[in-house]
PDBML (XML) file of the C-alpha atoms, coordinates in Angstrom:
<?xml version="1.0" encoding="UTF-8" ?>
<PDBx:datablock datablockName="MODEL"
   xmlns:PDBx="http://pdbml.pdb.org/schema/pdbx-v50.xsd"
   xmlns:xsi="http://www.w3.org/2001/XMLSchema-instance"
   xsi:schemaLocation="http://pdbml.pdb.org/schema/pdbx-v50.xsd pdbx-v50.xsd">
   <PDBx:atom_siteCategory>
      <PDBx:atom_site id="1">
         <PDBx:B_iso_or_equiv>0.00</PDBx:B_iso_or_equiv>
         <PDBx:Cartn_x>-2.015</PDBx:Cartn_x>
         <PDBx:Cartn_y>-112.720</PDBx:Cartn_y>
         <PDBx:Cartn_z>120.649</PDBx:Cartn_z>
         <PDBx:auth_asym_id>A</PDBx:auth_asym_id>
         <PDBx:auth_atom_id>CA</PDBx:auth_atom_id>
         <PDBx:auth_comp_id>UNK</PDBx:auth_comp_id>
         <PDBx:auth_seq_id>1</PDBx:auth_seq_id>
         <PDBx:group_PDB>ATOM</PDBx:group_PDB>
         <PDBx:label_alt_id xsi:nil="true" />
         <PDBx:label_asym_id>A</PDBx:label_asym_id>
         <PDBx:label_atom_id>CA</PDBx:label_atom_id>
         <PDBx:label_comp_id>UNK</PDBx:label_comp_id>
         <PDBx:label_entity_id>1</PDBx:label_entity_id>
         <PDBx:label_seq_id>1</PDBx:label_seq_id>
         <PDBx:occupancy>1.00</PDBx:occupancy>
         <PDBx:pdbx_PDB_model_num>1</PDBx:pdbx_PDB_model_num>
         <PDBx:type_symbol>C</PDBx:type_symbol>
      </PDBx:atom_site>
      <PDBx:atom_site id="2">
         <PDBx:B_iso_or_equiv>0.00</PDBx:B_iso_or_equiv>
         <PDBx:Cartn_x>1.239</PDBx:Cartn_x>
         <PDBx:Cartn_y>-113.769</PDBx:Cartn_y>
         <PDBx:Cartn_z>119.406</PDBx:Cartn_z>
         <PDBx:auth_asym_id>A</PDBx:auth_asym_id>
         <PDBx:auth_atom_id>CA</PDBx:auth_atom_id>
         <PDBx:auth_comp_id>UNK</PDBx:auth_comp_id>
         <PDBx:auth_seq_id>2</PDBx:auth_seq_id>
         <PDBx:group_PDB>ATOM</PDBx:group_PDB>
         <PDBx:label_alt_id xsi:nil="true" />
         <PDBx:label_asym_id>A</PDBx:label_asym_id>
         <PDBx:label_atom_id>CA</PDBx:label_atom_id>
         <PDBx:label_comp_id>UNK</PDBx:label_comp_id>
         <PDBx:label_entity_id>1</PDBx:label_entity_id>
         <PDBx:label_seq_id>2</PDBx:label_seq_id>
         <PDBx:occupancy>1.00</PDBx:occupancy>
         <PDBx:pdbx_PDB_model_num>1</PDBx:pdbx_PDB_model_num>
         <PDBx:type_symbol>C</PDBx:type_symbol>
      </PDBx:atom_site>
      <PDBx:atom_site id="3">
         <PDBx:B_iso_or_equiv>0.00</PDBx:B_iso_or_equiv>
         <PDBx:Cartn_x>3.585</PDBx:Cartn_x>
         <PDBx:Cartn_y>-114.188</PDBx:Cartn_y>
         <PDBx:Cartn_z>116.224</PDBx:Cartn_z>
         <PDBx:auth_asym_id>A</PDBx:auth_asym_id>
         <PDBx:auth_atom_id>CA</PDBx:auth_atom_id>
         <PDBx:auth_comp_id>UNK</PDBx:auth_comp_id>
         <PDBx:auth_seq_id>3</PDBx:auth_seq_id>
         <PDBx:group_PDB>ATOM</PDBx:group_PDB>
         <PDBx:label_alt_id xsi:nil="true" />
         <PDBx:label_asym_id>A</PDBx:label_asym_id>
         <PDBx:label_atom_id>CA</PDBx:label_atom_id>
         <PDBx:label_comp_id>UNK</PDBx:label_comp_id>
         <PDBx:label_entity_id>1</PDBx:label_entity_id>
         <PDBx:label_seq_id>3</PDBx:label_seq_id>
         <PDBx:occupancy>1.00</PDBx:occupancy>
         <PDBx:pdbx_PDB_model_num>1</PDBx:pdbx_PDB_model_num>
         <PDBx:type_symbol>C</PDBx:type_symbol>
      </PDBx:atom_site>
      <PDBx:atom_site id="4">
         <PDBx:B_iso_or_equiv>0.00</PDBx:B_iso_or_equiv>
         <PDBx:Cartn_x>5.777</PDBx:Cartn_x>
         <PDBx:Cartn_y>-116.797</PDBx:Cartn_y>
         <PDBx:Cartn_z>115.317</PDBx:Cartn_z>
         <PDBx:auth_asym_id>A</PDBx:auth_asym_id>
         <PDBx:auth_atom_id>CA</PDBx:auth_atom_id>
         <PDBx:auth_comp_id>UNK</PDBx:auth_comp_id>
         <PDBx:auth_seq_id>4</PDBx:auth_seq_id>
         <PDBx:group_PDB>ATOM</PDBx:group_PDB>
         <PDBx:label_alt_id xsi:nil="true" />
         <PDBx:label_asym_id>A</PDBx:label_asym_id>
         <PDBx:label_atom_id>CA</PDBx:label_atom_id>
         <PDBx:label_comp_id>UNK</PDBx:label_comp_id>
         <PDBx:label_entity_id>1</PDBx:label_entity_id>
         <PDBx:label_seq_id>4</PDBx:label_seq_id>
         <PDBx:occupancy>1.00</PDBx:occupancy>
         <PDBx:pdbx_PDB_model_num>1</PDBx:pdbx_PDB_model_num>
         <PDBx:type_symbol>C</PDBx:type_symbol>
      </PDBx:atom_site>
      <PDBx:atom_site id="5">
         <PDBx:B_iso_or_equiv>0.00</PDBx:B_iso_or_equiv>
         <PDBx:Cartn_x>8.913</PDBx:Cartn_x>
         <PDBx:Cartn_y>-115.648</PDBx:Cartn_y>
         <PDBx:Cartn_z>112.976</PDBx:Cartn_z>
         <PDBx:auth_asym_id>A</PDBx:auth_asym_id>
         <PDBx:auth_atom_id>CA</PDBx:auth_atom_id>
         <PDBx:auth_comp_id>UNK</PDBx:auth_comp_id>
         <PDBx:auth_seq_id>5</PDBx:auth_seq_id>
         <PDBx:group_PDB>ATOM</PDBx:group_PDB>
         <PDBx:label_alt_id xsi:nil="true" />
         <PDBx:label_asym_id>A</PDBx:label_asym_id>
         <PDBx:label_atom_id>CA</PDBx:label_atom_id>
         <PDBx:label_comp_id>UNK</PDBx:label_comp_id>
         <PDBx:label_entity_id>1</PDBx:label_entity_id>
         <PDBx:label_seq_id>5</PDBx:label_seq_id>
         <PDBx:occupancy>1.00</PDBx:occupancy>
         <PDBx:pdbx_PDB_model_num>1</PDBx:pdbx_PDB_model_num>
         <PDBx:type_symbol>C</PDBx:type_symbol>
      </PDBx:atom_site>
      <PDBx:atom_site id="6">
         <PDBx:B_iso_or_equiv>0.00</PDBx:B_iso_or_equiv>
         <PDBx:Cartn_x>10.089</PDBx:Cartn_x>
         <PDBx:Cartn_y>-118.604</PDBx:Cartn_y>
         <PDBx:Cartn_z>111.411</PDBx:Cartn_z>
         <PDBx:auth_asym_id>A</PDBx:auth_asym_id>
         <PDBx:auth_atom_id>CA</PDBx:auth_atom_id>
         <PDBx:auth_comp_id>UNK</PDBx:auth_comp_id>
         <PDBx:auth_seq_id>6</PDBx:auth_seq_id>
         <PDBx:group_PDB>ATOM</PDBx:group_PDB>
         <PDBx:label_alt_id xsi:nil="true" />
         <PDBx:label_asym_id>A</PDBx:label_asym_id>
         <PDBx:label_atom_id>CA</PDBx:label_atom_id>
         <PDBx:label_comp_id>UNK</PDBx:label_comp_id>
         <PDBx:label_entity_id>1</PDBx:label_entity_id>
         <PDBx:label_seq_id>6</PDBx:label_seq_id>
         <PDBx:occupancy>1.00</PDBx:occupancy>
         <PDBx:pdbx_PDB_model_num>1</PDBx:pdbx_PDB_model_num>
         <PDBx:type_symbol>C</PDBx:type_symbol>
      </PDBx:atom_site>
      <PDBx:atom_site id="7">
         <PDBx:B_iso_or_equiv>0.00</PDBx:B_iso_or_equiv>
         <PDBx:Cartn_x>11.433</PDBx:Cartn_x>
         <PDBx:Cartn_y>-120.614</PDBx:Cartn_y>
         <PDBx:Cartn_z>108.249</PDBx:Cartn_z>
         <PDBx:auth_asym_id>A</PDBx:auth_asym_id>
         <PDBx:auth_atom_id>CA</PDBx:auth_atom_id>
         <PDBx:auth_comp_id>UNK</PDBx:auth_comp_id>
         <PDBx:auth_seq_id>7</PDBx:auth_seq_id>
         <PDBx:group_PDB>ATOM</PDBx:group_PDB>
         <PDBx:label_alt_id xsi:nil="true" />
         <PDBx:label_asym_id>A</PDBx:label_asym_id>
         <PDBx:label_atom_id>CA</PDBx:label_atom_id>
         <PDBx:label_comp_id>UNK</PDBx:label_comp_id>
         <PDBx:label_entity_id>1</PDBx:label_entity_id>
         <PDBx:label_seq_id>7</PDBx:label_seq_id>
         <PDBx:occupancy>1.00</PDBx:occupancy>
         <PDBx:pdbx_PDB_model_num>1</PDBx:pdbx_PDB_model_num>
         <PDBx:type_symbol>C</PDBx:type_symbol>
      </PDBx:atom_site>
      <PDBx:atom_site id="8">
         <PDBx:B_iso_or_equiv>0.00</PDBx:B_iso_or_equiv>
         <PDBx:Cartn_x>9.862</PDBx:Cartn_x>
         <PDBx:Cartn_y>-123.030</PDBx:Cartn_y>
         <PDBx:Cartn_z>105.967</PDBx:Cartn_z>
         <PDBx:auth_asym_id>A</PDBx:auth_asym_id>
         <PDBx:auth_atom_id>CA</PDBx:auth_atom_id>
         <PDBx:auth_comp_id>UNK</PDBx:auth_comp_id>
         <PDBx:auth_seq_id>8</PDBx:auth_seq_id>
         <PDBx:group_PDB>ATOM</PDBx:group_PDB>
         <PDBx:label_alt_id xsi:nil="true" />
         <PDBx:label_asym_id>A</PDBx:label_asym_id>
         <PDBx:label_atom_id>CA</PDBx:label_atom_id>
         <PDBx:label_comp_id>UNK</PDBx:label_comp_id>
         <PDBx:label_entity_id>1</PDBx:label_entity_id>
         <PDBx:label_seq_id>8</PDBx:label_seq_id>
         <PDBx:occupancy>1.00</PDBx:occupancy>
         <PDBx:pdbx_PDB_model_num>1</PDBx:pdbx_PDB_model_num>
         <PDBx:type_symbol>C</PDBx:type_symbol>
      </PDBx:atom_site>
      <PDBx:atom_site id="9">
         <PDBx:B_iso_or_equiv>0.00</PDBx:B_iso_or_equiv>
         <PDBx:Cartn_x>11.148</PDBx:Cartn_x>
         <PDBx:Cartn_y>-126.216</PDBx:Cartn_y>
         <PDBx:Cartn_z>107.441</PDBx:Cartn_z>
         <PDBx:auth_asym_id>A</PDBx:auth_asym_id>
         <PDBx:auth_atom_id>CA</PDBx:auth_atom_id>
         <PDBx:auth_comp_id>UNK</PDBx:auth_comp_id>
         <PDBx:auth_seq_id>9</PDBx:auth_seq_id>
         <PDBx:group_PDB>ATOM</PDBx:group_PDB>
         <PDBx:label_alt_id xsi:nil="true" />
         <PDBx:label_asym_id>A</PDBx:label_asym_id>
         <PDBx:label_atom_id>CA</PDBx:label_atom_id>
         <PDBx:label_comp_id>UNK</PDBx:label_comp_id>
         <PDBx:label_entity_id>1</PDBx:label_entity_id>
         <PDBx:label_seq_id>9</PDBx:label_seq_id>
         <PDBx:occupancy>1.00</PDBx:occupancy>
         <PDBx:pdbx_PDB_model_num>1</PDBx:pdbx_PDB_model_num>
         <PDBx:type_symbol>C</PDBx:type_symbol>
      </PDBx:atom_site>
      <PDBx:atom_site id="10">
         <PDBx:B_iso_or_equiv>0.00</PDBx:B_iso_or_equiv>
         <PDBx:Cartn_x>10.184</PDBx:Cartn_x>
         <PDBx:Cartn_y>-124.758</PDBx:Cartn_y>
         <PDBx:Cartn_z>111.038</PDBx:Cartn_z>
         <PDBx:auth_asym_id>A</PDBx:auth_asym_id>
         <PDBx:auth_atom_id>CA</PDBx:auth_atom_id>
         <PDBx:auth_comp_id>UNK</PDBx:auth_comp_id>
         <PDBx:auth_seq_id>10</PDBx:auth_seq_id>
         <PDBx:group_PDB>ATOM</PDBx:group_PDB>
         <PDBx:label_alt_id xsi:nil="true" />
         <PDBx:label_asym_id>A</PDBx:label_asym_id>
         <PDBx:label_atom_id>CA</PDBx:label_atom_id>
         <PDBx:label_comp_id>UNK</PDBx:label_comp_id>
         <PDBx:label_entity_id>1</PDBx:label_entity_id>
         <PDBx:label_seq_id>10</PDBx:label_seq_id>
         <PDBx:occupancy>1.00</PDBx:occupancy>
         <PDBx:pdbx_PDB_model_num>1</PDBx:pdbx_PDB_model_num>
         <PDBx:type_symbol>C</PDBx:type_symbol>
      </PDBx:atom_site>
      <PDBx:atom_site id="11">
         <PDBx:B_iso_or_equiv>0.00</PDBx:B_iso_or_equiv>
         <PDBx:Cartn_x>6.456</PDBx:Cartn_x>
         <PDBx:Cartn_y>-124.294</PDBx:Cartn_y>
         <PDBx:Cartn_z>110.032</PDBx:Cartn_z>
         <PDBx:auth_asym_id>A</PDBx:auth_asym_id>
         <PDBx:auth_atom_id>CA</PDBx:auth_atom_id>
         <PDBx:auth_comp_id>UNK</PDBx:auth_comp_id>
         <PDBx:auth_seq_id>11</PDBx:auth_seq_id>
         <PDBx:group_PDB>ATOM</PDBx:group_PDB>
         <PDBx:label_alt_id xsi:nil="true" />
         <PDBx:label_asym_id>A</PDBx:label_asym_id>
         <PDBx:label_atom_id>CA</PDBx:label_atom_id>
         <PDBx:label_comp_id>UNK</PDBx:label_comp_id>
         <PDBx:label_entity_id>1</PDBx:label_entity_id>
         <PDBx:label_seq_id>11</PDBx:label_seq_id>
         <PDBx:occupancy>1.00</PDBx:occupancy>
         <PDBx:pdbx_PDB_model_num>1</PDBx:pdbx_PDB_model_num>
         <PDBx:type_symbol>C</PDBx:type_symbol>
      </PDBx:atom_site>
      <PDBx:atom_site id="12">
         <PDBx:B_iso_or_equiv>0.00</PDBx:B_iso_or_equiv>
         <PDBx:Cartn_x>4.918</PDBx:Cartn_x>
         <PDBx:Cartn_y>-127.983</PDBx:Cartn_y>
         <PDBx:Cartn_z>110.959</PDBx:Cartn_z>
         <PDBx:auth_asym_id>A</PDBx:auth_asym_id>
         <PDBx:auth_atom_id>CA</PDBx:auth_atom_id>
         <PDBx:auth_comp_id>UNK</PDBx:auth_comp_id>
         <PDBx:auth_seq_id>12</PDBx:auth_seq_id>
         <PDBx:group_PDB>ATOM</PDBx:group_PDB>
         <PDBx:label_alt_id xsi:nil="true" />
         <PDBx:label_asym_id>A</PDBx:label_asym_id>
         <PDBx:label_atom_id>CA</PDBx:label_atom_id>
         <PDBx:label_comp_id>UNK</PDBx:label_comp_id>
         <PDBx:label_entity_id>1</PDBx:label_entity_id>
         <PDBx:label_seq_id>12</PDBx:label_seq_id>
         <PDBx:occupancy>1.00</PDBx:occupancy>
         <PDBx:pdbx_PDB_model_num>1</PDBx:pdbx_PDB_model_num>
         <PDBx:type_symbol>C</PDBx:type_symbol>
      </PDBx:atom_site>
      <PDBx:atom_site id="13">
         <PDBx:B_iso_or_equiv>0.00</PDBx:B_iso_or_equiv>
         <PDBx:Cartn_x>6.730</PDBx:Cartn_x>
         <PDBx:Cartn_y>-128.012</PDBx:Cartn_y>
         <PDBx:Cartn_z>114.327</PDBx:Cartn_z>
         <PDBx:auth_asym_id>A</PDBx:auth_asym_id>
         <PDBx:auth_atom_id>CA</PDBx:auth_atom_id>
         <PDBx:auth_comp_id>UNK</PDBx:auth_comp_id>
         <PDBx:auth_seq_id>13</PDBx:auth_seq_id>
         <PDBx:group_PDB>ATOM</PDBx:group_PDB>
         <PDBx:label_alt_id xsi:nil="true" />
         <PDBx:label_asym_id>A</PDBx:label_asym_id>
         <PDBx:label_atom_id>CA</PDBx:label_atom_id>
         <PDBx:label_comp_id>UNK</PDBx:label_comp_id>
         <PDBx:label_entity_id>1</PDBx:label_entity_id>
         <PDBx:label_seq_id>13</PDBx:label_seq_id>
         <PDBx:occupancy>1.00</PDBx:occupancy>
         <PDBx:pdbx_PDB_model_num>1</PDBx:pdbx_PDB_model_num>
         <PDBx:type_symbol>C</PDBx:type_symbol>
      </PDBx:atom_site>
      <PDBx:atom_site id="14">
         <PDBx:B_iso_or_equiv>0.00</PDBx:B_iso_or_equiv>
         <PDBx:Cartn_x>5.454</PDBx:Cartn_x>
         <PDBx:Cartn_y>-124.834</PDBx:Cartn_y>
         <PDBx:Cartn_z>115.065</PDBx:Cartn_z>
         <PDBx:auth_asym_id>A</PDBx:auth_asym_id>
         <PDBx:auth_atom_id>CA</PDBx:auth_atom_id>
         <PDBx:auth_comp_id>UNK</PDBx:auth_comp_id>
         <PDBx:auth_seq_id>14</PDBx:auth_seq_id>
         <PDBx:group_PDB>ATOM</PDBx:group_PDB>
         <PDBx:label_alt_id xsi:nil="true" />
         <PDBx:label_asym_id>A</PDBx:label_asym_id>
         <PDBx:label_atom_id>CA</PDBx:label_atom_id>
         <PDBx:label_comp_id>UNK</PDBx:label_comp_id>
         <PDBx:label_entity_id>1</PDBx:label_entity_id>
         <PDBx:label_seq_id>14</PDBx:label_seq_id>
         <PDBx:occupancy>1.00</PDBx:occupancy>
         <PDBx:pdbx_PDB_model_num>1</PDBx:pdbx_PDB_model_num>
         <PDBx:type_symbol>C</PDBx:type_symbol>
      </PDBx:atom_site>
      <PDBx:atom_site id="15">
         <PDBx:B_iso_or_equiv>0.00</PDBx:B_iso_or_equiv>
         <PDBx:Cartn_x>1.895</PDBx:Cartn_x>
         <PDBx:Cartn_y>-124.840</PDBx:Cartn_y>
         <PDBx:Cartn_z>114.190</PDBx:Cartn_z>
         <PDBx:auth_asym_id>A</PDBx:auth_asym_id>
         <PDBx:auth_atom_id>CA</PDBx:auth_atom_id>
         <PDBx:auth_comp_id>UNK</PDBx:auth_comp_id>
         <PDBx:auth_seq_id>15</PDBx:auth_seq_id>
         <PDBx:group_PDB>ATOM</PDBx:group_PDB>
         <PDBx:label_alt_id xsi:nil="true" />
         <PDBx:label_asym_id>A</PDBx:label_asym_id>
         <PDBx:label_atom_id>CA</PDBx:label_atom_id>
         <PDBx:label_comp_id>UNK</PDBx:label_comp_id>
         <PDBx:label_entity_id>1</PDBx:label_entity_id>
         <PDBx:label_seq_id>15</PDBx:label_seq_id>
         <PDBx:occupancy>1.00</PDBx:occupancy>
         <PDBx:pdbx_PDB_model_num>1</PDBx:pdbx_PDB_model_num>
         <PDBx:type_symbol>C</PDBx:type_symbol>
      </PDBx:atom_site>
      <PDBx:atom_site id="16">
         <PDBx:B_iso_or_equiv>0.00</PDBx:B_iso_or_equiv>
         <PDBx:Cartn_x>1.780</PDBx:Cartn_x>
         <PDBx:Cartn_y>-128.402</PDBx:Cartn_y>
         <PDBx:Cartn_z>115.839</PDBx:Cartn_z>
         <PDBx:auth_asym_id>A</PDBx:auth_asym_id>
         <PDBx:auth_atom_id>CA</PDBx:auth_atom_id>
         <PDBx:auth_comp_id>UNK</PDBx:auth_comp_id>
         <PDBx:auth_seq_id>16</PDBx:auth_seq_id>
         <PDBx:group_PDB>ATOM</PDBx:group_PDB>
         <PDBx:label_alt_id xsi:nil="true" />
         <PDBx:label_asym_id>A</PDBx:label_asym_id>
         <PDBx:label_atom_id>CA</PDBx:label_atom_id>
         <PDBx:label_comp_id>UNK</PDBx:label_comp_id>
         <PDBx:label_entity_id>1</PDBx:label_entity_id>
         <PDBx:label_seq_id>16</PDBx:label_seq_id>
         <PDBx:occupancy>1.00</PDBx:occupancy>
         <PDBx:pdbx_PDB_model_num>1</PDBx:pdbx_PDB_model_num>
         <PDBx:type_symbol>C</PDBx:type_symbol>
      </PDBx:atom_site>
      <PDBx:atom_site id="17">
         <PDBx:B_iso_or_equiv>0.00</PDBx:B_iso_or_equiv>
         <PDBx:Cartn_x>3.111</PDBx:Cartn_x>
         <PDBx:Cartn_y>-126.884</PDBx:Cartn_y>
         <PDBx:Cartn_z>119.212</PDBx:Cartn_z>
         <PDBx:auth_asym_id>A</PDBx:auth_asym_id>
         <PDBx:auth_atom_id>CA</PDBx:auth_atom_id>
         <PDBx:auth_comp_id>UNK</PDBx:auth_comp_id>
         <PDBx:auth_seq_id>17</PDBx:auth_seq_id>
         <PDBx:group_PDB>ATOM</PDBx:group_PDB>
         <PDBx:label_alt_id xsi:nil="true" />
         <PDBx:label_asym_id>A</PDBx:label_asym_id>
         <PDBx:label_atom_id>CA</PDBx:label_atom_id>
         <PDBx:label_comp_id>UNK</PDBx:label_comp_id>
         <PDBx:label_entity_id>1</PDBx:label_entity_id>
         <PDBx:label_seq_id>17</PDBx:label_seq_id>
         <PDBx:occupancy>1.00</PDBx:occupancy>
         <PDBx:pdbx_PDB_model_num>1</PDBx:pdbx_PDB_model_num>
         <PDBx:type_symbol>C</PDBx:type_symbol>
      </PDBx:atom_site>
      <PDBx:atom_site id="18">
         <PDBx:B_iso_or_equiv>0.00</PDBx:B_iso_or_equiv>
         <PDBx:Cartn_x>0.448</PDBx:Cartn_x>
         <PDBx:Cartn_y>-123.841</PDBx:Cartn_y>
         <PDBx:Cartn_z>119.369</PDBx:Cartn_z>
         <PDBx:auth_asym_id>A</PDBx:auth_asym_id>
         <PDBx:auth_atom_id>CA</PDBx:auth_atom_id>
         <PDBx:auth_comp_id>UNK</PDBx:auth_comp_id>
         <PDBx:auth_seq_id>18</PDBx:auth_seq_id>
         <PDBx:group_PDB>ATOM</PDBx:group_PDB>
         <PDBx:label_alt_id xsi:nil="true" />
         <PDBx:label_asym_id>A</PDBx:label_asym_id>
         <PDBx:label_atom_id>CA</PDBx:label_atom_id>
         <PDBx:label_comp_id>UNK</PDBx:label_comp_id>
         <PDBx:label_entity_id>1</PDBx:label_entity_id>
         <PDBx:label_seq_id>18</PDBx:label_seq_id>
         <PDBx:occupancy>1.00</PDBx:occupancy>
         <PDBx:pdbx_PDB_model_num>1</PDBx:pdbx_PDB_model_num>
         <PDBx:type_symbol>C</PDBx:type_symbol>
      </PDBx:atom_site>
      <PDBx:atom_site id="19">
         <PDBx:B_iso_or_equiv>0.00</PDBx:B_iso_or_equiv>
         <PDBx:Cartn_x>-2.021</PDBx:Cartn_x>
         <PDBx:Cartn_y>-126.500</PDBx:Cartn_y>
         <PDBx:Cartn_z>118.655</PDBx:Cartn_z>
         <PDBx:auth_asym_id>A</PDBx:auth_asym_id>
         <PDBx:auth_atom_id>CA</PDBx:auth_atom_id>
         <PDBx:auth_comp_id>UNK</PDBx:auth_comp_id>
         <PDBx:auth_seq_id>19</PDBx:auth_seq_id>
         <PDBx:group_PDB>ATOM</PDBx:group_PDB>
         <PDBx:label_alt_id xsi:nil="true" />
         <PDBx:label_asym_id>A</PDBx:label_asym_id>
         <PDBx:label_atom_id>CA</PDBx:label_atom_id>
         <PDBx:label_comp_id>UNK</PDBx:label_comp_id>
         <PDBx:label_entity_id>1</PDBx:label_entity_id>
         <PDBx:label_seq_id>19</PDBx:label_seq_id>
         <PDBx:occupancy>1.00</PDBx:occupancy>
         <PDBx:pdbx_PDB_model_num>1</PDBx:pdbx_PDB_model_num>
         <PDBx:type_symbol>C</PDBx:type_symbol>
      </PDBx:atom_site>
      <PDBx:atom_site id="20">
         <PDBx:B_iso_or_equiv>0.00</PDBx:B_iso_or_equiv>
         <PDBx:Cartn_x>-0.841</PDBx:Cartn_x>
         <PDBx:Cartn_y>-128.257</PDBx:Cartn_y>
         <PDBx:Cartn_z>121.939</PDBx:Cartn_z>
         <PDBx:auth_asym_id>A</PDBx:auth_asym_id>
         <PDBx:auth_atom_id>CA</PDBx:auth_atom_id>
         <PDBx:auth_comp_id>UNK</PDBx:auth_comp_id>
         <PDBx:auth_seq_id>20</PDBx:auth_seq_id>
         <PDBx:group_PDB>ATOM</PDBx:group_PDB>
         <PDBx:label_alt_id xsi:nil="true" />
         <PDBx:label_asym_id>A</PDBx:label_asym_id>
         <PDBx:label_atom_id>CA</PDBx:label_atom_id>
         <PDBx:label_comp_id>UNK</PDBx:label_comp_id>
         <PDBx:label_entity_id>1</PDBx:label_entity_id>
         <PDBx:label_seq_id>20</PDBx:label_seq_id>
         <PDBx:occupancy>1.00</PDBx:occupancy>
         <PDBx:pdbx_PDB_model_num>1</PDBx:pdbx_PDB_model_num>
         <PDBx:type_symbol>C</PDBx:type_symbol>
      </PDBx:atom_site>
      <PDBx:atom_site id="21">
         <PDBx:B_iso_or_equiv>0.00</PDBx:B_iso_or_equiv>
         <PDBx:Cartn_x>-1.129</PDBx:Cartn_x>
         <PDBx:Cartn_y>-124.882</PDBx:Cartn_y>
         <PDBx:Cartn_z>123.925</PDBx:Cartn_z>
         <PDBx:auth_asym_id>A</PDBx:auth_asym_id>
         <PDBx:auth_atom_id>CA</PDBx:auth_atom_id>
         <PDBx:auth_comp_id>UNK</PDBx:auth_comp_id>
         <PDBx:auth_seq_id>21</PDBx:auth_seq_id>
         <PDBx:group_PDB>ATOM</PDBx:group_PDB>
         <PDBx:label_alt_id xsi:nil="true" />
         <PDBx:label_asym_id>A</PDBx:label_asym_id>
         <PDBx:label_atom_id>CA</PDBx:label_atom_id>
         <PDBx:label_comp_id>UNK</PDBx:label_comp_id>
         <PDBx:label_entity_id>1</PDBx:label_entity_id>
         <PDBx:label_seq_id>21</PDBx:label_seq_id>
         <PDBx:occupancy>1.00</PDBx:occupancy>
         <PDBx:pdbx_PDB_model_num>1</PDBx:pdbx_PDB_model_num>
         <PDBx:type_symbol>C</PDBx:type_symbol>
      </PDBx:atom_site>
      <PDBx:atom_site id="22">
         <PDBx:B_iso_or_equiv>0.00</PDBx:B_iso_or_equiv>
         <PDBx:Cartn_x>-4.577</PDBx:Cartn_x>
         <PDBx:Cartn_y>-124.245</PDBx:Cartn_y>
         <PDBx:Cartn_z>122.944</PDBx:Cartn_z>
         <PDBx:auth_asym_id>A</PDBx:auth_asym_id>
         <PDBx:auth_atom_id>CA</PDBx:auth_atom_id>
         <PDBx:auth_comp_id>UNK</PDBx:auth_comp_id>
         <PDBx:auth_seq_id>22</PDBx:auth_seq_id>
         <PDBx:group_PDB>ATOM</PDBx:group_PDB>
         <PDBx:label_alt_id xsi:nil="true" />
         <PDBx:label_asym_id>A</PDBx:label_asym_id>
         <PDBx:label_atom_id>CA</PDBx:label_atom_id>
         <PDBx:label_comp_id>UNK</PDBx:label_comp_id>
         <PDBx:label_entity_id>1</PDBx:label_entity_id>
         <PDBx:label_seq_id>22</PDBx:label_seq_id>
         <PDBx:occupancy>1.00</PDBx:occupancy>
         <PDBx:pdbx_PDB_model_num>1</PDBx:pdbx_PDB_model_num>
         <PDBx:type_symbol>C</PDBx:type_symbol>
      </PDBx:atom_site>
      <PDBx:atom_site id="23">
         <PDBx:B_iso_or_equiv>0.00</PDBx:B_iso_or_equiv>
         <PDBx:Cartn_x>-5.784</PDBx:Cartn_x>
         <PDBx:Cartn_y>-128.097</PDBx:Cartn_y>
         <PDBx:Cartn_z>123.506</PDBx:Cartn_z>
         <PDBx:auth_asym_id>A</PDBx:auth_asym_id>
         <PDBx:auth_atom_id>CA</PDBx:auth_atom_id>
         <PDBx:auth_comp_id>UNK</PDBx:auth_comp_id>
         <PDBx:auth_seq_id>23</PDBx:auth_seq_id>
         <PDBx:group_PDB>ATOM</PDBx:group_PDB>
         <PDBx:label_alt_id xsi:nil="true" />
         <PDBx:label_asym_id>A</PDBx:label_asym_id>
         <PDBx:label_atom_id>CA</PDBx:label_atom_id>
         <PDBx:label_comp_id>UNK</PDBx:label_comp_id>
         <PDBx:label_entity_id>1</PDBx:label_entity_id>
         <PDBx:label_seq_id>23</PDBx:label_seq_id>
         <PDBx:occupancy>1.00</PDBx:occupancy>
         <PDBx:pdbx_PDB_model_num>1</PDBx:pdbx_PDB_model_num>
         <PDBx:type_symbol>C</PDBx:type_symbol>
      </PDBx:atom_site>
      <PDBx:atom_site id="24">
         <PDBx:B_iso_or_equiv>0.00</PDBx:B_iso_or_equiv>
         <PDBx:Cartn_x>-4.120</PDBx:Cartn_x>
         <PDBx:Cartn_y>-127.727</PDBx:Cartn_y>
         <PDBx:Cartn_z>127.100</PDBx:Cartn_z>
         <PDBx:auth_asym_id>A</PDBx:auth_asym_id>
         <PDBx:auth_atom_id>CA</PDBx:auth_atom_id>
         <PDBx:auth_comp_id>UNK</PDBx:auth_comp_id>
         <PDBx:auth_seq_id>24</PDBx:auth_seq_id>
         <PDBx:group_PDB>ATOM</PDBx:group_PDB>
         <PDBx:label_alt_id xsi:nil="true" />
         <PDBx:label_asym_id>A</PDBx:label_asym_id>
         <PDBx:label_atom_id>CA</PDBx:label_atom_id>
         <PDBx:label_comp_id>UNK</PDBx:label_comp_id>
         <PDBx:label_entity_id>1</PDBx:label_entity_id>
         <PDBx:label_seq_id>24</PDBx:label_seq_id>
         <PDBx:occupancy>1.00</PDBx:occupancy>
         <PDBx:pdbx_PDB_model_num>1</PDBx:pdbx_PDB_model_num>
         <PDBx:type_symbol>C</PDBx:type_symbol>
      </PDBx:atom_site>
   </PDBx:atom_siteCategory>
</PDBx:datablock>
């Protein structure tokens, strides 16, 4: 498990990266 703390303009970078992690 994890949690990401971040702001609005952060949110597409972020949820693109995890999506990255899992795929790999």
């Amino acid at each position: 498990d994890a949690h990401i703390f971040c702001s609005p303009d952060q949110i597409a970078a972020e949820v693109g990266a995890v999506l990255d992690l899992i795929i790999a």
